[in-house]
Protein backbone atom coordinates (compact mmCIF):
# COMPACT_ATOMS: atom_id res chain seq x y z
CA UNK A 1 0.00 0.00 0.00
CA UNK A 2 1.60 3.41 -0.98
CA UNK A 3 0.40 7.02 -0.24
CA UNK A 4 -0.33 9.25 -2.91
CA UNK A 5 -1.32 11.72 -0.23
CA UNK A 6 2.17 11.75 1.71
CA UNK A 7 5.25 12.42 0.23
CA UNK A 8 8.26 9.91 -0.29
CA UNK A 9 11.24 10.86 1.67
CA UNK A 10 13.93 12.19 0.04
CA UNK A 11 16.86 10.30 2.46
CA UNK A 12 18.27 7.22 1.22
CA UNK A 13 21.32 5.73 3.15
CA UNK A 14 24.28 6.96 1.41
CA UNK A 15 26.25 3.71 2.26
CA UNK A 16 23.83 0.98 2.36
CA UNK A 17 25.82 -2.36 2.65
CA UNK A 18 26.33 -5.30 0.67
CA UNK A 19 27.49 -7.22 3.55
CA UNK A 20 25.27 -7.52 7.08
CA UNK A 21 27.08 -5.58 10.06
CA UNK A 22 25.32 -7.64 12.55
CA UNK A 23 27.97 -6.69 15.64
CA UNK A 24 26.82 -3.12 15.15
CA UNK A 25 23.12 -4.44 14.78
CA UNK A 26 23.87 -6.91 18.35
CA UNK A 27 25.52 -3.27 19.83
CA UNK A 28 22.40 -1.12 18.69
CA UNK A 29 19.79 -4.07 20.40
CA UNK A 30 22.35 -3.69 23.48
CA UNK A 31 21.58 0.29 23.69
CA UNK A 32 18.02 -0.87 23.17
CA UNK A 33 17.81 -2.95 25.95
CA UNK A 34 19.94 -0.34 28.50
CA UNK A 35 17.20 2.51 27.02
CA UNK A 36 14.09 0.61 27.89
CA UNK A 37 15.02 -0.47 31.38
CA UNK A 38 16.28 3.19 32.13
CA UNK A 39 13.33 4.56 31.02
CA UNK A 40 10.66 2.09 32.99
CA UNK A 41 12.93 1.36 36.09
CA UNK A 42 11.19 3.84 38.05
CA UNK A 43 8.06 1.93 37.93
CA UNK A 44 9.39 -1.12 39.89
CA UNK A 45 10.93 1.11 42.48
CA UNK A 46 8.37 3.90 42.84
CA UNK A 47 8.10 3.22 46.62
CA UNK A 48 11.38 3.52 47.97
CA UNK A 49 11.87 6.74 45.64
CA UNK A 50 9.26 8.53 46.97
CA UNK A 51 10.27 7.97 50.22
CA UNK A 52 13.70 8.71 50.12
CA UNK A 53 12.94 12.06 47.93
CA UNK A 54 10.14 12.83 50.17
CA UNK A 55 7.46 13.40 47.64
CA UNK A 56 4.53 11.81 46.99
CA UNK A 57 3.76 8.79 44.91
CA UNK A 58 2.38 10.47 42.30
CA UNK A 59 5.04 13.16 41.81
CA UNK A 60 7.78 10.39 41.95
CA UNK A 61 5.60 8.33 39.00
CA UNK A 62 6.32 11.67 36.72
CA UNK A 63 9.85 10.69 36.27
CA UNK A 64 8.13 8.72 33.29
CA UNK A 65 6.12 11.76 32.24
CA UNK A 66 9.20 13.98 32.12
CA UNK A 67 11.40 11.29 30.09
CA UNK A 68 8.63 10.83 27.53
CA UNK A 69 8.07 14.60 27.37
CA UNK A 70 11.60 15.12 26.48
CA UNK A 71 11.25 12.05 24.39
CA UNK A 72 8.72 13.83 21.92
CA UNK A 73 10.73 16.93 21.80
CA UNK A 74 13.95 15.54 20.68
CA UNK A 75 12.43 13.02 18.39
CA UNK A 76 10.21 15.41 16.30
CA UNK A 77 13.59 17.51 15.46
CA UNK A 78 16.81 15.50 15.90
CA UNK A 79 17.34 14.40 12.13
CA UNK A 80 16.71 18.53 11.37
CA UNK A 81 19.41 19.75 14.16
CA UNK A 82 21.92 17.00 13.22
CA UNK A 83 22.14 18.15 9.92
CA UNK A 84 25.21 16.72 8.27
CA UNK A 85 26.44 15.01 11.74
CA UNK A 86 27.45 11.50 10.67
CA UNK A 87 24.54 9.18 12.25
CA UNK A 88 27.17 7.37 14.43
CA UNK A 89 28.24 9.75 16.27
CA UNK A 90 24.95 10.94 17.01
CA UNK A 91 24.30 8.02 18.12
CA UNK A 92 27.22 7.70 20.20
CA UNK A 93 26.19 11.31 22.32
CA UNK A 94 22.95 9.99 22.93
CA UNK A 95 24.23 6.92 24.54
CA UNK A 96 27.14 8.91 26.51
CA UNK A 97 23.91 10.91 27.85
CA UNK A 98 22.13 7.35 28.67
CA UNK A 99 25.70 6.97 30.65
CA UNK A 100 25.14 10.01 32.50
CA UNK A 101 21.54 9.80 33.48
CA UNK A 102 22.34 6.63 35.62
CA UNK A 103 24.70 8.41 38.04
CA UNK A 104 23.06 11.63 38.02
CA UNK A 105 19.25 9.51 38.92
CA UNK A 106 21.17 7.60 41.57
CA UNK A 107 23.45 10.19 43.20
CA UNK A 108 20.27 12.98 43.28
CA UNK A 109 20.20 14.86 46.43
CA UNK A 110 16.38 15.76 45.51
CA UNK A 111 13.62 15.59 43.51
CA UNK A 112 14.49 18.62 41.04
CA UNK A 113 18.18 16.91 40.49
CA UNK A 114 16.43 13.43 40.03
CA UNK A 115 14.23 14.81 37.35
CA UNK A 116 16.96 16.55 35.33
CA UNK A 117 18.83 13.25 35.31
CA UNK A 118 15.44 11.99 33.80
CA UNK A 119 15.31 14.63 30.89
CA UNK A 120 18.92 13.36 29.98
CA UNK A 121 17.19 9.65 29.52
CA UNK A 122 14.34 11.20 28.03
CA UNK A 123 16.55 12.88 25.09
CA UNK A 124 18.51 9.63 24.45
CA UNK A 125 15.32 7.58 24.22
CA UNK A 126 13.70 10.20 21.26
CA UNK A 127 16.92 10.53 19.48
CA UNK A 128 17.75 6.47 19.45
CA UNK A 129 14.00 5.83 19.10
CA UNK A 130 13.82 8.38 15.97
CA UNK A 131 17.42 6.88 14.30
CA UNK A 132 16.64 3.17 14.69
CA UNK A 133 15.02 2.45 11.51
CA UNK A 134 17.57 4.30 9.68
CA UNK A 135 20.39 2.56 11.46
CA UNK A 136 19.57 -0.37 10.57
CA UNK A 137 19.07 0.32 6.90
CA UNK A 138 22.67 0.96 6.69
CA UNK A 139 23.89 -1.91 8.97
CA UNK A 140 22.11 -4.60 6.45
CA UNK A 141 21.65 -4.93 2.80
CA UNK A 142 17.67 -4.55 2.11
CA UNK A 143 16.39 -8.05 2.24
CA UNK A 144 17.84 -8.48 6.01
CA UNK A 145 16.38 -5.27 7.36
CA UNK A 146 13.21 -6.77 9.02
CA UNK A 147 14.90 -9.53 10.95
CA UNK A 148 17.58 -6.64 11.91
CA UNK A 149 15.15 -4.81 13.41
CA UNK A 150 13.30 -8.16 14.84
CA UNK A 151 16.35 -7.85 16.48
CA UNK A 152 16.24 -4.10 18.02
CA UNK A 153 12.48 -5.22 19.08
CA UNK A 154 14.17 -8.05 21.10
CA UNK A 155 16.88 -6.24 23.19
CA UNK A 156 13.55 -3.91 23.94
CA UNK A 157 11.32 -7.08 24.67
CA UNK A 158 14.42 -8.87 26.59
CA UNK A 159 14.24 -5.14 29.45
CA UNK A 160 10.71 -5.26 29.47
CA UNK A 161 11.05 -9.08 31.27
CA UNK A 162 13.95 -8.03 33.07
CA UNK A 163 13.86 -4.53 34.27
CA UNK A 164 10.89 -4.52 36.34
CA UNK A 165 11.42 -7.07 38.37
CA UNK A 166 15.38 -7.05 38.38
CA UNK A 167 14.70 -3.41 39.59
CA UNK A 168 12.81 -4.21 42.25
CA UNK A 169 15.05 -7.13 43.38
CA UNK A 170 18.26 -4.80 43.41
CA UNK A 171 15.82 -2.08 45.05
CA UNK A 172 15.93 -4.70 48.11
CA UNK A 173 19.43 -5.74 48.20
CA UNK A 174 20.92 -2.22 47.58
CA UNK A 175 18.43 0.17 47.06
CA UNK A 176 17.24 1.90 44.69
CA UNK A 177 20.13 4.13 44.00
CA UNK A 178 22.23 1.05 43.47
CA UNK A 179 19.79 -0.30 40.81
CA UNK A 180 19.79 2.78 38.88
CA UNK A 181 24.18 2.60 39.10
CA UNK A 182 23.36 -1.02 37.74
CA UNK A 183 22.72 0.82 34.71
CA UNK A 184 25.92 2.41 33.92
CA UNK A 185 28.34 -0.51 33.26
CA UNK A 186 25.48 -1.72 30.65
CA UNK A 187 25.70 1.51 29.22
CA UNK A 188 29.02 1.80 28.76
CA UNK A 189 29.57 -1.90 26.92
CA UNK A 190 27.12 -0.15 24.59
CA UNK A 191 28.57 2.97 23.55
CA UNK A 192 32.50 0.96 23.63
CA UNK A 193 30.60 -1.73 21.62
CA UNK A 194 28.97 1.19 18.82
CA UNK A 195 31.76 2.86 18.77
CA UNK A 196 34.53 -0.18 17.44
CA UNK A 197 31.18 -1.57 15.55
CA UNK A 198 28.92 1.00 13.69
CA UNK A 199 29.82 2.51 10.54
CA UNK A 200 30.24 6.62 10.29
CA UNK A 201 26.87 6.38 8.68
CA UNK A 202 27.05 9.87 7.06
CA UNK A 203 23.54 11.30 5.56
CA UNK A 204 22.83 11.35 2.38
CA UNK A 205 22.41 14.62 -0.23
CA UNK A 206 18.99 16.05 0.05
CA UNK A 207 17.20 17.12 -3.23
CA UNK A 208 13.92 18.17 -1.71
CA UNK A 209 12.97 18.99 1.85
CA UNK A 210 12.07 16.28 3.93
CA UNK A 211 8.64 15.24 4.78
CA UNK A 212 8.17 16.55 8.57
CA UNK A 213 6.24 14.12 11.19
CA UNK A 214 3.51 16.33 11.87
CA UNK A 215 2.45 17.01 8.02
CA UNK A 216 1.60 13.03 8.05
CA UNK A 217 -1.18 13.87 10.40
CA UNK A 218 -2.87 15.88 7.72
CA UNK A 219 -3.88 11.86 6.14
CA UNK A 220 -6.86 10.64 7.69
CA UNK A 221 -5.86 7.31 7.69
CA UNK A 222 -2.96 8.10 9.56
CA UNK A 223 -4.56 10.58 11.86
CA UNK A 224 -6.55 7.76 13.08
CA UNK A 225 -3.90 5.10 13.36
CA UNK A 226 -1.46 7.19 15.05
CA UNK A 227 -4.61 8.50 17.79
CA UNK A 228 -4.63 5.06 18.17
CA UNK A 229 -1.84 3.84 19.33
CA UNK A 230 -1.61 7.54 21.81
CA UNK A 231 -4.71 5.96 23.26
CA UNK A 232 -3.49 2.41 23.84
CA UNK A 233 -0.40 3.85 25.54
CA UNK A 234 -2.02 6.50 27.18
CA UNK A 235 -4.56 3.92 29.03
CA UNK A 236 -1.71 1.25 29.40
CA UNK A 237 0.83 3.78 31.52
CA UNK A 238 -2.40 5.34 33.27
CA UNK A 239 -2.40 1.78 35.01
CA UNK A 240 1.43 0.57 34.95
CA UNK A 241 3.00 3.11 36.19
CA UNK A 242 1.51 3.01 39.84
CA UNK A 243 1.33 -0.97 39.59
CA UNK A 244 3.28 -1.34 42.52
CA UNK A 245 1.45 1.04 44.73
CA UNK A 246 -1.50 -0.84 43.94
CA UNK A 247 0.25 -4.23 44.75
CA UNK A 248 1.40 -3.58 48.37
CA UNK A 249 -1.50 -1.26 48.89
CA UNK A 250 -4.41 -3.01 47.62
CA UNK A 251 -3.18 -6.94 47.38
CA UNK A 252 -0.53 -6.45 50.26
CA UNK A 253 2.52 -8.50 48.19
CA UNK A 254 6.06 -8.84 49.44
CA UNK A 255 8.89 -7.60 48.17
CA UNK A 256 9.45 -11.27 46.67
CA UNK A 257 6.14 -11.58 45.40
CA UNK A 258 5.94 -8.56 43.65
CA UNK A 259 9.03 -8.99 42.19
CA UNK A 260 7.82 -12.46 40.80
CA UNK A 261 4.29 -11.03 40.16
CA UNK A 262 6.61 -8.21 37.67
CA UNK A 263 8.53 -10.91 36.16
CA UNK A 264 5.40 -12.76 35.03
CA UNK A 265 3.97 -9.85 33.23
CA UNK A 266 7.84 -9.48 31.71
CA UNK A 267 8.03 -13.42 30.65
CA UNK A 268 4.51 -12.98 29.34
CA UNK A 269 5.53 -10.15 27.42
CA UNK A 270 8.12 -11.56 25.47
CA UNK A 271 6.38 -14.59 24.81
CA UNK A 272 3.45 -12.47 23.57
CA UNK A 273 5.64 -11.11 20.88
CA UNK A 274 6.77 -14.29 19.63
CA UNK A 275 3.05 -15.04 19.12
CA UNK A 276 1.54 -11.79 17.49
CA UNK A 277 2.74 -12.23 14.22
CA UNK A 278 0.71 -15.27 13.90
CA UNK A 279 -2.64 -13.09 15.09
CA UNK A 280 -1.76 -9.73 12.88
CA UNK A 281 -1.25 -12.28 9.80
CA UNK A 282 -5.07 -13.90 10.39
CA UNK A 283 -6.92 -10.66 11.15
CA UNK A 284 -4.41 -7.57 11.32
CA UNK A 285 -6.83 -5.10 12.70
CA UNK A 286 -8.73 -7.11 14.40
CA UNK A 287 -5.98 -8.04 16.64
CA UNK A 288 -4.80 -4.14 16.98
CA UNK A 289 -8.80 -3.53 17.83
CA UNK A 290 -9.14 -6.49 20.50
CA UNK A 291 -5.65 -5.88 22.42
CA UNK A 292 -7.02 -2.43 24.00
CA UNK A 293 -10.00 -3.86 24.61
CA UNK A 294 -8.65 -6.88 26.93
CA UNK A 295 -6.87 -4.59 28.55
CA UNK A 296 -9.35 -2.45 29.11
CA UNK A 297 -11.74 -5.50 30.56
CA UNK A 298 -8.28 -6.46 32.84
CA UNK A 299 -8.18 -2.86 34.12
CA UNK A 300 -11.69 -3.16 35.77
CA UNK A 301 -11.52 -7.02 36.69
CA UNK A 302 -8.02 -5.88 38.88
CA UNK A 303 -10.61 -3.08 40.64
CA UNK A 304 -12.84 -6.08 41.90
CA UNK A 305 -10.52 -8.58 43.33
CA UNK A 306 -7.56 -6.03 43.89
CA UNK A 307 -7.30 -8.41 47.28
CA UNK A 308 -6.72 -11.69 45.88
CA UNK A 309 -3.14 -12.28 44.47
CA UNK A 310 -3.45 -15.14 42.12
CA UNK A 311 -6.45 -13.47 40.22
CA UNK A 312 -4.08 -10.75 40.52
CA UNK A 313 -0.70 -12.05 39.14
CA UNK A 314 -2.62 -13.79 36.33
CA UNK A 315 -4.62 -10.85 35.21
CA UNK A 316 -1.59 -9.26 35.23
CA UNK A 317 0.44 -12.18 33.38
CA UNK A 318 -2.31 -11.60 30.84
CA UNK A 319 -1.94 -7.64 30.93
CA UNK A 320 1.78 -8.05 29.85
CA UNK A 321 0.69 -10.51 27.18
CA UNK A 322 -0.90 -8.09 25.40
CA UNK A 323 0.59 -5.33 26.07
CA UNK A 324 4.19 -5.76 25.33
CA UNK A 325 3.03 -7.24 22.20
CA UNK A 326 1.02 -4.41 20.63
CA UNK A 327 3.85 -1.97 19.77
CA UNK A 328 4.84 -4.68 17.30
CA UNK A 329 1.44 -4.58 15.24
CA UNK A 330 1.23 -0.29 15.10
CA UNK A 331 5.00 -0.82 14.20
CA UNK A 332 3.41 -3.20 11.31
CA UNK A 333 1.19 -0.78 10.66
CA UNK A 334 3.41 2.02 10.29
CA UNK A 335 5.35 0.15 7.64
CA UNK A 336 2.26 -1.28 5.58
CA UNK A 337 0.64 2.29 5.53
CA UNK A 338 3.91 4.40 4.91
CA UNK A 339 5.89 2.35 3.04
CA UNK A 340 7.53 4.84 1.64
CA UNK A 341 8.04 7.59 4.51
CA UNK A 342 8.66 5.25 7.66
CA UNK A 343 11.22 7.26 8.63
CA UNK A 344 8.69 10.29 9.07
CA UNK A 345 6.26 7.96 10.27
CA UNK A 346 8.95 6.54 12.57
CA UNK A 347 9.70 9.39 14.23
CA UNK A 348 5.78 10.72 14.80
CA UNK A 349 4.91 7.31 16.30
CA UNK A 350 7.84 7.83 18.76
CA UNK A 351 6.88 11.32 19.55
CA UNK A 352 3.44 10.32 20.19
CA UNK A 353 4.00 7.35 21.66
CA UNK A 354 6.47 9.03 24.37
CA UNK A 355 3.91 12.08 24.90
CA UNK A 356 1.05 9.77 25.35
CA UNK A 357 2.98 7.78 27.83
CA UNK A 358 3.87 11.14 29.59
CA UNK A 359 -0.04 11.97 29.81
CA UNK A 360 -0.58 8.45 30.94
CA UNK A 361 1.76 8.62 34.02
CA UNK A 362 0.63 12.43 34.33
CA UNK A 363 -3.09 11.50 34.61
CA UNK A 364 -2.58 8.39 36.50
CA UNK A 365 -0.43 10.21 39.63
CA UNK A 366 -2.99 12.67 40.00
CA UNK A 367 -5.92 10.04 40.18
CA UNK A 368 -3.79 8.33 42.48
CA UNK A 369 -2.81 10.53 44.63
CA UNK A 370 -6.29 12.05 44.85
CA UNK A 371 -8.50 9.05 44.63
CA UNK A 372 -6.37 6.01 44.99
CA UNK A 373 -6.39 3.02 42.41
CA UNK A 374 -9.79 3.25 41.90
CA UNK A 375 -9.97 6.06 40.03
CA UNK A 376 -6.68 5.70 38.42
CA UNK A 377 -7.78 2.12 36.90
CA UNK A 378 -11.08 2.89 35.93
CA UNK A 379 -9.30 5.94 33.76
CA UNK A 380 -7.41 3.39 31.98
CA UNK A 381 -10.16 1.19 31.08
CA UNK A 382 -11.50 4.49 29.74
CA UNK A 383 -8.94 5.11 28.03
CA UNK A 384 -8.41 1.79 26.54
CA UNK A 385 -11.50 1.53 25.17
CA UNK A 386 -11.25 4.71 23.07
CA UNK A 387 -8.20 3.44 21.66
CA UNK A 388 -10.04 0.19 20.45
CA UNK A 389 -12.28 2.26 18.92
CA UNK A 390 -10.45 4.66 16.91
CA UNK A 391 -8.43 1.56 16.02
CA UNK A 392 -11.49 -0.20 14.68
CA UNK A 393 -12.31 3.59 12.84
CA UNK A 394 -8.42 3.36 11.25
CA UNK A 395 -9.76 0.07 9.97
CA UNK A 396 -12.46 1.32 8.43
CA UNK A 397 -11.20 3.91 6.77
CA UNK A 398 -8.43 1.87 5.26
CA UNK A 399 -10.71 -0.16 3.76
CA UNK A 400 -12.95 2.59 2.46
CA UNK A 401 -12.51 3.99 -0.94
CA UNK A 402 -9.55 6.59 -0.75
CA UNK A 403 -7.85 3.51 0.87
CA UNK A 404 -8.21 1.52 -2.70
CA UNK A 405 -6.92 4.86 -4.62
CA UNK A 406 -3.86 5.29 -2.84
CA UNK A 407 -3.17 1.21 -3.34
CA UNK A 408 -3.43 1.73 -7.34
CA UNK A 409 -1.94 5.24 -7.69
């Protein structure tokens, strides 16, 4: 399916390869992995950072809000402020601030110094988030691009079982300072490992200004999509950002349970991505239409038997299922309905994405704080369900007629 409406991008990779660079693809999934648990550690050790910052729950939960704010900035205008600046060493600052962040997180005084060592996390995420695609079109010839950036999507599916409940088991042993300086040394193999492994990856030669993010919007079909998938993040961080809260709160779990309770929904993740290409290849949209709206029915079971912990963990197991598996079918989508600006469409999925996470946390710490779980869960389902909507809308209208003149133009 190509886009009549949307402009193809002018950038092709100046030096695409004829031979696979797969120790720079391996170093790019490491920086991958190190992003995503930087960016959601917070979430396992909420708790203990609150009380140690003195502040409240809620304000400690916008660490995530301030890292995807910062997220959406730097991702809607990297590529234009880099200019000429060869992609790898782009790359390379934005993992040297990654490197940073750790230290700066764990060695905060207070709560203003903790949040600027989130904006440096927040920057790197955009920025990697925003080159990935194009990295990886110059690590690989054509033909091996997917399954290089299956690859990315594992190192980001391999933190997602880890970091939660790693975090919260190092939170125990040495705090939670000493679980965000956990971070570093993974940090640094990545940036030592892109920097003997990546190519300069220079840009190429513009002929024709390239297509900016926000004029995608201006395509119904893509308004839709990319609403969304805001929505589906938007309702899933409302929740999963003050899980743990909820879980000592509300269920009363141990340290050791919740830590195995987080590593279900992590295991169940990653098994839930192996599985969704399956579902997206039967019924595509139905899948992207039904995954908000399981969550959304999870959200309010969890309000009923909040008490119980096995209907608990396995709601929860079945929460990360989904959830960690989505991305993969709007990332689908992306390519299917852009095929020829991804990179635009790329980097406006990551923007929204990260600001709809932000919003998420944002909404969800003042519902919390103000109402308790209740509230902040029954937002979600909200949420949720709007997003299973407009995805079930995006359907439509890719079916309708301007859908069938973009496929023959």
């Amino acid at each position: 399916m190509s886009s009549s409406s949307c402009p193809p991008s002018s950038l092709q990779a100046a030096d695409t390869p004829v031979q696979a660079r797969w120790s720079g693809v391996f170093a790019m999934t490491l920086t991958a992995f190190a992003l995503v648990a930087s960016e959601f550690m917070p979430v396992s050790l909420l708790t203990p950072i609150a009380q140690d910052l003195g502040v409240s729950e809620g304000l400690a939960g916008q660490a995530i809000s301030v890292s995807g704010a910062f997220a959406v900035l730097t991702s809607l205008g990297i590529a234009r402020l880099a200019g000429q600046l060869p992609r790898k060493t782009l790359l390379l600052w934005l993992t040297a601030l990654m490197l940073v962040s750790g230290p700066v997180i764990a060695l905060a005084p207070n709560y203003p110094v903790y949040m600027a060592g989130r904006v440096l996390i927040g920057i790197s995420i955009g920025g990697f988030w925003s080159m990935s695609a194009a990295a990886a079109i110059r690590l690989v010839p054509p033909h091996e691009v997917p399954r290089a950036l299956a690859v990315f999507n594992g190192g980001n599916a391999l933190a997602t079982v880890v970091a939660a409940p790693l975090g919260s088991y190092l939170g125990a042993l040495i705090g939670w300072r000493g679980a965000f300086l956990c971070l570093a040394p993974v940090a640094l193999l990545a940036l030592l490992w892109q920097a003997v492994s990546l190519p300069a990856m220079r840009p190429a030669v513009r002929h024709t200004a390239p297509t900016h993010p926000l004029a995608l919007l201006a395509t119904p079909l893509v308004a839709l999509g990319m609403a969304g998938v805001s929505l589906l993040f938007m309702g899933q961080f409302t929740l999963f950002t003050y899980l743990r809260p909820f879980l000592e709160s509300e269920t009363r779990v141990q340290v050791q349970t919740l830590s195995l309770i987080l590593l279900a929904i992590g295991v169940a993740g990653f098994i839930g991505t192996t599985l969704i290409g399956r579902l997206l290849r039967r019924s595509f949209y139905g899948t992207l239409v039904f995954i908000p709206l399981l969550m959304a029915v999870i959200a309010l079971v969890l309000v009923a038997c909040g008490h119980h912990v096995l209907p608990v963990s396995l709601l929860l197991a079945l929460w990360g299922l989904v959830a960690t598996a989505a991305p993969v079918g709007w990332w689908s989508w992306v390519a299917r309905t852009l095929p020829q600006d991804a990179e635009a469409g790329g980097g406006l999925m990551v923007a929204l994405v990260q600001l709809a996470i932000g919003l998420g946390s944002t909404l969800g710490g003042l519902l919390f704080d103000h109402g308790g779980h209740h509230l902040t869960f029954f937002a979600s389902a909200g949420v949720l369900l709007a997003a299973a909507l407009l995805a079930a809308l995006t359907a439509r209208q890719d079916r309708g007629p301007s859908s069938n003149e973009r496929t023959n133009s």
